[in-house]
Protein backbone atom coordinates (compact mmCIF):
# COMPACT_ATOMS: atom_id res chain seq x y z
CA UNK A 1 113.21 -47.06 169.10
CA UNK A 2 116.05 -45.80 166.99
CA UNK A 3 116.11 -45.56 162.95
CA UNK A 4 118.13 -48.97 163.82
CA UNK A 5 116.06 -50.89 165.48
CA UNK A 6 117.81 -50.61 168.84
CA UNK A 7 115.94 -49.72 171.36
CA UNK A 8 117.12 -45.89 172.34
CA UNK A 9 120.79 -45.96 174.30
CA UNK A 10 123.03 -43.19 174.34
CA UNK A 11 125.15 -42.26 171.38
CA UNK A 12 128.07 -43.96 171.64
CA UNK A 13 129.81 -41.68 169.33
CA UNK A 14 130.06 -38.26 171.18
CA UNK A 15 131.94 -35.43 170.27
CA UNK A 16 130.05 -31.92 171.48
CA UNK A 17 131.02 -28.84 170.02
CA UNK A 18 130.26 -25.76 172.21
CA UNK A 19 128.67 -23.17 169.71
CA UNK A 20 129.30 -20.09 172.15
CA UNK A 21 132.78 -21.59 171.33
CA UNK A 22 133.14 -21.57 167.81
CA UNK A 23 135.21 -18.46 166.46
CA UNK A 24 133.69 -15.92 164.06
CA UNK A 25 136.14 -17.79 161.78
CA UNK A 26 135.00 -21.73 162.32
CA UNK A 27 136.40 -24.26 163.20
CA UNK A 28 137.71 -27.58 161.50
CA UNK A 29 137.69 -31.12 162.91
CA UNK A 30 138.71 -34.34 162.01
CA UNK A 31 137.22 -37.55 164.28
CA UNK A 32 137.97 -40.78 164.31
CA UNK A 33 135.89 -43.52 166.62
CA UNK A 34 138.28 -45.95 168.55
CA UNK A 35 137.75 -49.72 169.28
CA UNK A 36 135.23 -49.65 171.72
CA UNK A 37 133.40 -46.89 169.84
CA UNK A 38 133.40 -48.81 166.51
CA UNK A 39 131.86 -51.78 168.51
CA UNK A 40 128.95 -49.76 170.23
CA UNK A 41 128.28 -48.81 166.44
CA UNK A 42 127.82 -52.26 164.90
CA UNK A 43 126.07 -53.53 167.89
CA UNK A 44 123.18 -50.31 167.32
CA UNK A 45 123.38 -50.64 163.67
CA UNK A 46 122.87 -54.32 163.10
CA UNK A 47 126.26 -54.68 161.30
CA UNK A 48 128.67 -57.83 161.80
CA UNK A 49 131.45 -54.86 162.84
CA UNK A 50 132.89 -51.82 161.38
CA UNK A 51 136.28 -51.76 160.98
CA UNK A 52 136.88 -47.82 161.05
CA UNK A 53 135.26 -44.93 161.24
CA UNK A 54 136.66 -41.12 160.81
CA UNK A 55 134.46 -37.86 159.63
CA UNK A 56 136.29 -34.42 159.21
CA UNK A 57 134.03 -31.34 159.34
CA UNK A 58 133.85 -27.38 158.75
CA UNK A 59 131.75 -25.41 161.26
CA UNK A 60 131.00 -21.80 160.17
CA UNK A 61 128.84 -19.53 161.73
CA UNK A 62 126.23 -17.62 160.24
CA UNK A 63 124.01 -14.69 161.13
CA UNK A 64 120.98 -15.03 163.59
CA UNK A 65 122.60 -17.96 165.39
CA UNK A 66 122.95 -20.59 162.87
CA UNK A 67 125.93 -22.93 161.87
CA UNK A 68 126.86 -24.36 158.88
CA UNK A 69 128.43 -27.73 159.03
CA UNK A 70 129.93 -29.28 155.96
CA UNK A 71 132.18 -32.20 155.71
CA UNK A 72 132.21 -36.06 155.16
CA UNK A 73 132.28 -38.84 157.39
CA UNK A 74 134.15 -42.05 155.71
CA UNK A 75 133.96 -45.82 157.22
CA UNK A 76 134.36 -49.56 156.22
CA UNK A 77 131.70 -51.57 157.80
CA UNK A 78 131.72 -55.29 158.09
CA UNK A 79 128.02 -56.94 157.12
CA UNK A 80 126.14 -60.11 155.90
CA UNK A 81 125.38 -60.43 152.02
CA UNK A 82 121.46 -60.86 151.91
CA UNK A 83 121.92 -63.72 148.83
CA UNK A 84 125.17 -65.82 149.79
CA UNK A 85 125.40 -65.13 153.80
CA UNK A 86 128.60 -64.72 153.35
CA UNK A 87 131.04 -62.13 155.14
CA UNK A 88 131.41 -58.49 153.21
CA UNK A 89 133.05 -55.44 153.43
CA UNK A 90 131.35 -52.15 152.42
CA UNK A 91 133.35 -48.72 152.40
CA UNK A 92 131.01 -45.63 153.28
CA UNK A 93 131.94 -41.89 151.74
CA UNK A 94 128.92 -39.77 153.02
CA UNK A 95 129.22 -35.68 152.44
CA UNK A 96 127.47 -33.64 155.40
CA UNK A 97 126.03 -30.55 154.57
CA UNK A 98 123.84 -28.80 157.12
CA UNK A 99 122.65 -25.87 158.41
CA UNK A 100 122.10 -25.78 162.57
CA UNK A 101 120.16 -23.06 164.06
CA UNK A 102 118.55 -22.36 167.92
CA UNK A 103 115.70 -24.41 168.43
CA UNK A 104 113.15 -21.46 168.64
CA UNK A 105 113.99 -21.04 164.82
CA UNK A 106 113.85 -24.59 163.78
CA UNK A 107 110.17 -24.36 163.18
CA UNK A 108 109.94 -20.87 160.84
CA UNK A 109 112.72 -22.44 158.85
CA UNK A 110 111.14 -25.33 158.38
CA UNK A 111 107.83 -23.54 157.28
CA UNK A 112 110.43 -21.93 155.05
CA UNK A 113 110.58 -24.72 153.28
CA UNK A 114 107.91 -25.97 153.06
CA UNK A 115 106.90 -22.94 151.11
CA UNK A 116 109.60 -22.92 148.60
CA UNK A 117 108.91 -27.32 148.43
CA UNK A 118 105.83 -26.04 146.12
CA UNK A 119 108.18 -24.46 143.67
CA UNK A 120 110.78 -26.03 141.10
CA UNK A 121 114.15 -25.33 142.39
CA UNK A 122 115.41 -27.52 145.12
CA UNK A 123 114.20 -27.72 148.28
CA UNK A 124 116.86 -27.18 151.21
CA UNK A 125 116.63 -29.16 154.07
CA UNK A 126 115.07 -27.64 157.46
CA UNK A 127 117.90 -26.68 160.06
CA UNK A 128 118.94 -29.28 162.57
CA UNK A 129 118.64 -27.35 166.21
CA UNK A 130 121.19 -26.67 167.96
CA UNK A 131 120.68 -28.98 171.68
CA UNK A 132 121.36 -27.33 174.81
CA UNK A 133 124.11 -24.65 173.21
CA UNK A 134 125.95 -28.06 171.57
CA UNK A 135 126.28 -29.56 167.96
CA UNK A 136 127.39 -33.29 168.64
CA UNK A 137 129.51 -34.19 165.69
CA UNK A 138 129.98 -37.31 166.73
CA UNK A 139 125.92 -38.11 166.43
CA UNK A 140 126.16 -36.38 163.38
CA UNK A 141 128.73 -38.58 162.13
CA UNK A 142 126.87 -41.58 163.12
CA UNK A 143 123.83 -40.36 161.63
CA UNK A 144 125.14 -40.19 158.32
CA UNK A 145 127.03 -43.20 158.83
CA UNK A 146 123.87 -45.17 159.58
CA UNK A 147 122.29 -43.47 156.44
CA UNK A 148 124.44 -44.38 154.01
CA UNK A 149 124.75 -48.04 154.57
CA UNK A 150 123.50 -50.27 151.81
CA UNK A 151 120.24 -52.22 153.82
CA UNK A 152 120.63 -55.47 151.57
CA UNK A 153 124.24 -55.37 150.79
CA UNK A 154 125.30 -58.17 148.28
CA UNK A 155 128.44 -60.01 147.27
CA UNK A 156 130.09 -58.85 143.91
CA UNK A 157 128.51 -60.88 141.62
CA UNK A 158 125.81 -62.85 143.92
CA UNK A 159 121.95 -63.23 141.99
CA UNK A 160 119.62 -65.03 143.88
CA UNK A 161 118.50 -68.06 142.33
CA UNK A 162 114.63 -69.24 143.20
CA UNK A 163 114.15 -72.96 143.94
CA UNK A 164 112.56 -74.15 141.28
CA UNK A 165 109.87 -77.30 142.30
């Protein structure tokens, strides 16, 4: 099962970037899922539908490997408010910020952290591996997507009222 609730399908938003690929200077990309694409979303995410959904992102490399991704992934979604039922619209604006290394690395960088989690300044996040020489923005994108979406969305204005007996 899925962070959704779906039960695990593909992604339906797919865009692989080859890291042997990616120039010494990076590489910029702006995305943007079509029709079909925006329907496979809603269906996985439990939303009513969402009406568009673009990300733009910055892939640098670093040393040993790694890749930093940075960017933000923007979408109007279509869902239920949880007081009045009624139809709403929701815009998304989610930054990306990442760090992507190979996956033998992925657990020393996450014991990284954990170390420095025990201290006051703030914690990064562990790296994201890098699968099979790709980074799929497109799962990415619908990661954050998926992550940023308000769970009990409500109506401007809308207070549930209990039924008093």
């Amino acid at each position: 099962m899925s962070k959704s609730g779906a039960i695990d399908k593909p992604d339906p938003w797919r865009v692989p970037v080859a890291v042997a690929q990616i120039p010494d200077t990076g590489l910029h990309r702006d995305i943007e899922a079509d029709q079909a694409i925006r329907g496979a979303l809603a269906e996985m995410g439990g939303l009513r539908e969402v009406l568009s959904a673009q990300a733009s992102f910055d892939v640098a490399p670093k040393s040993g490997g790694r890749f930093h991704v940075s960017g933000n992934v923007r979408a109007r979604v279509g869902q239920t408010c949880v007081v009045t039922l009624d139809p709403i619209e929701s815009d998304i604006d989610e930054p990306i910020d990442l760090i992507f290394a190979p996956p033998e690395q992925v657990p020393q960088m996450a014991a990284l952290v954990d170390d420095t989690e025990e201290s006051d300044e703030e914690t990064p996040d562990p790296p994201e591996p890098i699968e099979n020489g790709v980074i799929d923005l497109g799962k990415l994108a619908t990661d954050a997507l998926y992550l940023a979406i308000d769970p009990y969305p409500r109506k401007a204005g809308a207070e549930f009222e209990p039924l008093l007996e």
